[in-house]
C-alpha atoms as a PDB file:
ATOM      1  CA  UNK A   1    -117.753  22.350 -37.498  1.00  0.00           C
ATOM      2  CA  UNK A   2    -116.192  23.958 -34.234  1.00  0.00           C
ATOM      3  CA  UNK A   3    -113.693  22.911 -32.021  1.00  0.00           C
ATOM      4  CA  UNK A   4    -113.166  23.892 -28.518  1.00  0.00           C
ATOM      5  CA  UNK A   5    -109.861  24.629 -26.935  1.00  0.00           C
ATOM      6  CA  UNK A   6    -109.410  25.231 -22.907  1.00  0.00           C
ATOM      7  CA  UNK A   7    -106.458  27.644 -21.822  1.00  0.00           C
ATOM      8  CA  UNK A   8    -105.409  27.390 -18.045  1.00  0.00           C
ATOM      9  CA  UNK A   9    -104.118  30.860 -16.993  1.00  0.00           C
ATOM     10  CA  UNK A  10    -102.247  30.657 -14.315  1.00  0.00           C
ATOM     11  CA  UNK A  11    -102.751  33.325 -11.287  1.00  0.00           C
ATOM     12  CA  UNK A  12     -99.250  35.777 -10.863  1.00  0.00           C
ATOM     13  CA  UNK A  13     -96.628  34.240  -8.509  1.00  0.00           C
ATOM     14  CA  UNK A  14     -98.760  30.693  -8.575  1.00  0.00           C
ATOM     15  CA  UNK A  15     -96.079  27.978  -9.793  1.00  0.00           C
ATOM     16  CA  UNK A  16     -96.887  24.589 -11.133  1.00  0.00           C
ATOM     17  CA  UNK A  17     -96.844  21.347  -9.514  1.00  0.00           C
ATOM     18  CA  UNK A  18     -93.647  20.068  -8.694  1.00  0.00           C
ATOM     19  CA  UNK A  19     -92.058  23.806 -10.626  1.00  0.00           C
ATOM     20  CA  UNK A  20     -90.841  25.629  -7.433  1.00  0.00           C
ATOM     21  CA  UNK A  21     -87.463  23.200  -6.498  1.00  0.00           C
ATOM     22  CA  UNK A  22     -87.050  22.404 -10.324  1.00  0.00           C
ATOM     23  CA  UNK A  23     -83.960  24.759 -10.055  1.00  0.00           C
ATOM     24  CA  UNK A  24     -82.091  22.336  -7.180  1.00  0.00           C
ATOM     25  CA  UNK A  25     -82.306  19.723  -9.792  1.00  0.00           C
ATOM     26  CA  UNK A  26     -79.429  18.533 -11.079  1.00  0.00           C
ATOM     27  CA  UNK A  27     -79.832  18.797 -14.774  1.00  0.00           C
ATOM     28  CA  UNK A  28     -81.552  21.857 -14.677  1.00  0.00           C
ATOM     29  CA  UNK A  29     -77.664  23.866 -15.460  1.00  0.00           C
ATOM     30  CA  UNK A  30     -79.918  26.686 -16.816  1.00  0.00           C
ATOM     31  CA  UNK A  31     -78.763  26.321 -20.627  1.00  0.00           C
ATOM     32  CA  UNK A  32     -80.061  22.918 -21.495  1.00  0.00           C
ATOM     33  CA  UNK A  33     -77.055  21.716 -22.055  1.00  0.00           C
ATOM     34  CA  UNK A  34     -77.335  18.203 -20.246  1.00  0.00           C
ATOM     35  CA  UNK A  35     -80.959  18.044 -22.389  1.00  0.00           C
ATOM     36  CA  UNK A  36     -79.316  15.905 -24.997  1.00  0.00           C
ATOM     37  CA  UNK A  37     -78.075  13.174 -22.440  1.00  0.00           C
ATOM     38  CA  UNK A  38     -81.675  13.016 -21.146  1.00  0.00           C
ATOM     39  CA  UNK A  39     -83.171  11.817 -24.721  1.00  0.00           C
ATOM     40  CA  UNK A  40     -80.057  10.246 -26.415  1.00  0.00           C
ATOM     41  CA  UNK A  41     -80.025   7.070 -27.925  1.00  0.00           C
ATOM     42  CA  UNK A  42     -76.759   6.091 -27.204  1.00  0.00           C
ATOM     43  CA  UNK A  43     -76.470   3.991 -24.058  1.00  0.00           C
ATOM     44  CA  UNK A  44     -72.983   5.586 -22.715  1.00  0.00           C
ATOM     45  CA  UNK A  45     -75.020   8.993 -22.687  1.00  0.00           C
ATOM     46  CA  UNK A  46     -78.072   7.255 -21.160  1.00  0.00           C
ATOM     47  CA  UNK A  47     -75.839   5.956 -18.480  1.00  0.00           C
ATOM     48  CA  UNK A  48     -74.650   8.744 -17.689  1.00  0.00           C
ATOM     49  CA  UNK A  49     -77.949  10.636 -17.393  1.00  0.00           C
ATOM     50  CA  UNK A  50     -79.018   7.796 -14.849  1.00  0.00           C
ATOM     51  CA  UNK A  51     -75.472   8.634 -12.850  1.00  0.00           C
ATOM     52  CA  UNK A  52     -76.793  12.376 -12.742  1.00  0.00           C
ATOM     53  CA  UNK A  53     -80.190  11.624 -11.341  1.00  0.00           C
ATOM     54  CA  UNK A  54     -78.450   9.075  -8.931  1.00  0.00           C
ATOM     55  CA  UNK A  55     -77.557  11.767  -6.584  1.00  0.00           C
ATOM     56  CA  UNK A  56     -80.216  13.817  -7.269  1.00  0.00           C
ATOM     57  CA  UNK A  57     -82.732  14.724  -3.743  1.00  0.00           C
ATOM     58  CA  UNK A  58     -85.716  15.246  -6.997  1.00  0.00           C
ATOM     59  CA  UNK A  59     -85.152  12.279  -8.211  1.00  0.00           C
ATOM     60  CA  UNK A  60     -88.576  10.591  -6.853  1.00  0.00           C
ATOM     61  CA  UNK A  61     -90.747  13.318  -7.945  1.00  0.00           C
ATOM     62  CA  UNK A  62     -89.105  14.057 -11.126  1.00  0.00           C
ATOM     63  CA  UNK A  63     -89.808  10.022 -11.752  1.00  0.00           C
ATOM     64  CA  UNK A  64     -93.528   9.962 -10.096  1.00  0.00           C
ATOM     65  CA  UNK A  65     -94.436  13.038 -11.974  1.00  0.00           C
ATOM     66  CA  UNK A  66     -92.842  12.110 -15.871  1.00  0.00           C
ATOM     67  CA  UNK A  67     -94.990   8.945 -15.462  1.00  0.00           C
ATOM     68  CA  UNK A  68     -97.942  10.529 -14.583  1.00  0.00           C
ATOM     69  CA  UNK A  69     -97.395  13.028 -16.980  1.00  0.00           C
ATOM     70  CA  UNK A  70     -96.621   9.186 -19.307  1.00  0.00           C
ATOM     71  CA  UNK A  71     -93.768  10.999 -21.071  1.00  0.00           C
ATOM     72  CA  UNK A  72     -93.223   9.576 -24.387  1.00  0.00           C
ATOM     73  CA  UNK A  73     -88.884   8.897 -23.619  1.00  0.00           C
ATOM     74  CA  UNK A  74     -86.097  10.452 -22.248  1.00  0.00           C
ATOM     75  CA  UNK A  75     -84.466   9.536 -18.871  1.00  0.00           C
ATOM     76  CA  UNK A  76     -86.642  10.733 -16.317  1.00  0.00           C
ATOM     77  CA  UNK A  77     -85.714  10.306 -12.113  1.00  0.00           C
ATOM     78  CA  UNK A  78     -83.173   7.882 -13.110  1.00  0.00           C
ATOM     79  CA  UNK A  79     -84.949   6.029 -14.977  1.00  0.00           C
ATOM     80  CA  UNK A  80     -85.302   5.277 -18.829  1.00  0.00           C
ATOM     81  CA  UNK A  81     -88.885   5.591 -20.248  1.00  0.00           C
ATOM     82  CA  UNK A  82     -90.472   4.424 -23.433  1.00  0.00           C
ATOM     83  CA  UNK A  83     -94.020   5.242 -24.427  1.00  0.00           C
ATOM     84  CA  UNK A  84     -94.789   6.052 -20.249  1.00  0.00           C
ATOM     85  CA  UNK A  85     -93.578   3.255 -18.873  1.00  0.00           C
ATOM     86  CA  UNK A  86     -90.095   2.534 -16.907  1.00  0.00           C
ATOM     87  CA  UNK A  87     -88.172   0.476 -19.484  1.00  0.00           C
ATOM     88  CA  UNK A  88     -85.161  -1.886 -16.841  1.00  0.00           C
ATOM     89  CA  UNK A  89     -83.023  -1.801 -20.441  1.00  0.00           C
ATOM     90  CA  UNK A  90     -82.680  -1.022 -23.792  1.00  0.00           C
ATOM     91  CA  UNK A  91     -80.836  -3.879 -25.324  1.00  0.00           C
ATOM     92  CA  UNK A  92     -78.617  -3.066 -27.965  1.00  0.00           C
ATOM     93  CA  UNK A  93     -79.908  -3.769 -31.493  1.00  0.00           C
ATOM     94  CA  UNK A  94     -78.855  -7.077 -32.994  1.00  0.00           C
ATOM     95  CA  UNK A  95     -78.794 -11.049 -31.724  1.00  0.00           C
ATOM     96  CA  UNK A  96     -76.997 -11.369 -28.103  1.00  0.00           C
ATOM     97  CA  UNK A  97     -74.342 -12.871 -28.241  1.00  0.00           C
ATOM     98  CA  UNK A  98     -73.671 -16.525 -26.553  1.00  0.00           C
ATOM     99  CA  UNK A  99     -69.899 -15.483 -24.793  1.00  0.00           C
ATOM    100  CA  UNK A 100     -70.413 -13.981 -21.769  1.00  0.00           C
ATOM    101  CA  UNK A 101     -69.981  -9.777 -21.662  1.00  0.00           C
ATOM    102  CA  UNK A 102     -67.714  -8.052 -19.260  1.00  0.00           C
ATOM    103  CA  UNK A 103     -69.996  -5.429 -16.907  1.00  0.00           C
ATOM    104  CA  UNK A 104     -69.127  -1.891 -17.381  1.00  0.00           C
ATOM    105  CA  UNK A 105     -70.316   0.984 -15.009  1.00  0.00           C
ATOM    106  CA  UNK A 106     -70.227   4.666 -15.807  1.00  0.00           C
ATOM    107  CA  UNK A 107     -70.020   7.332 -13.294  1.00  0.00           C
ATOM    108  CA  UNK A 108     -71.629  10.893 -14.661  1.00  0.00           C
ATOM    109  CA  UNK A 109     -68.138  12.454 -15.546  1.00  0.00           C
ATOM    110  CA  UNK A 110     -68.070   9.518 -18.048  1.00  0.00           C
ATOM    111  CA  UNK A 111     -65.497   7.650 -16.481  1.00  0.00           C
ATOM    112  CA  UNK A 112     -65.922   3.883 -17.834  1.00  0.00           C
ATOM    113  CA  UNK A 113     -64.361   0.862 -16.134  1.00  0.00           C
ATOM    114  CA  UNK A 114     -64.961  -3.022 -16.139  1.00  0.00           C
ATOM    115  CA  UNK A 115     -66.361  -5.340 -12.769  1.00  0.00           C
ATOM    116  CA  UNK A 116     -66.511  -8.408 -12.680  1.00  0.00           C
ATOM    117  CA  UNK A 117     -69.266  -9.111  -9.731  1.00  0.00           C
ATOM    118  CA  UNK A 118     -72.459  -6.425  -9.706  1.00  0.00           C
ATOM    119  CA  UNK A 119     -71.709  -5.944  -6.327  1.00  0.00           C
ATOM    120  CA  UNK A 120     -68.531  -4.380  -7.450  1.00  0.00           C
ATOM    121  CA  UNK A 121     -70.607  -1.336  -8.567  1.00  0.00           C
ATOM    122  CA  UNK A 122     -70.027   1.823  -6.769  1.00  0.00           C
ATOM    123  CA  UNK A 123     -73.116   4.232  -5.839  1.00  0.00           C
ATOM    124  CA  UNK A 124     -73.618   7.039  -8.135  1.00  0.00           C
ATOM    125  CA  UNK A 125     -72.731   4.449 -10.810  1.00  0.00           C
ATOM    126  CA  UNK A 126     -74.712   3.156 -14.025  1.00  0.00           C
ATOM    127  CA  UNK A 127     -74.249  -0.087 -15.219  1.00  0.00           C
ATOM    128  CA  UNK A 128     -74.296   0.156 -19.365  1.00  0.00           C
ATOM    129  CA  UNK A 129     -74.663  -2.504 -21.968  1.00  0.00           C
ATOM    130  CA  UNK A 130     -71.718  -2.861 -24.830  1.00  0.00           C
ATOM    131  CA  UNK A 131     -73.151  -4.722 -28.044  1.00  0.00           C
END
């Protein structure tokens, strides 16, 4: 039995769709070293990758293409995904509880603090869930 496989070279100095301002991004450091943020579990670190894309100008393209693209997770334009689709939470695992939680926001240096009102919540800033 054969199987077929289709390569796509790419012509010199072309660049892919979306490729050529993927350096003004601002996760792309050039090390990868905010790449863990971007597909952490942990809610702190995926509150603070949201506070990175907040202020980001590729924020809508980086989002538009990741879910055409229907990325399996990660935090993508600000947004968390889960099996290509925008997921508005990941709730922490666990029964909720019946007492009502305090709101904490996160800004991207990782600087927690507690609101009382939503409308409290400062731009740049992530709201995150504490179990």
């Amino acid at each position: 039995m054969a199987t077929t496989m289709t390569i796509t070279i790419e012509k010199p100095g072309s660049v892919l769709k979306g490729a050529s301002n993927r350096t003004a991004a601002r996760c792309a450091d050039g090390n990868g070293t905010l790449t863990p943020l971007f597909f952490s579990d942990d809610n702190v670190d995926i509150a603070r990758a949201k506070a990175i894309c907040a202020r980001c100008t590729l924020r809508a393209s980086c989002l538009d293409e990741a879910l055409e693209r229907i990325e399996p997770w990660g935090v993508w334009g600000g947004e968390l995904i889960e099996d290509g689709r925008v997921v508005a939470d990941r709730r922490p695992r666990g029964r909720p509880s019946v007492l009502p939680r305090p709101i904490f926001v996160l800004d991207e240096d990782r600087t927690i603090r507690s609101i009382t009102n939503p409308a409290e919540q400062r731009p740049g800033e992530v709201v995150i869930r504490v179990a």
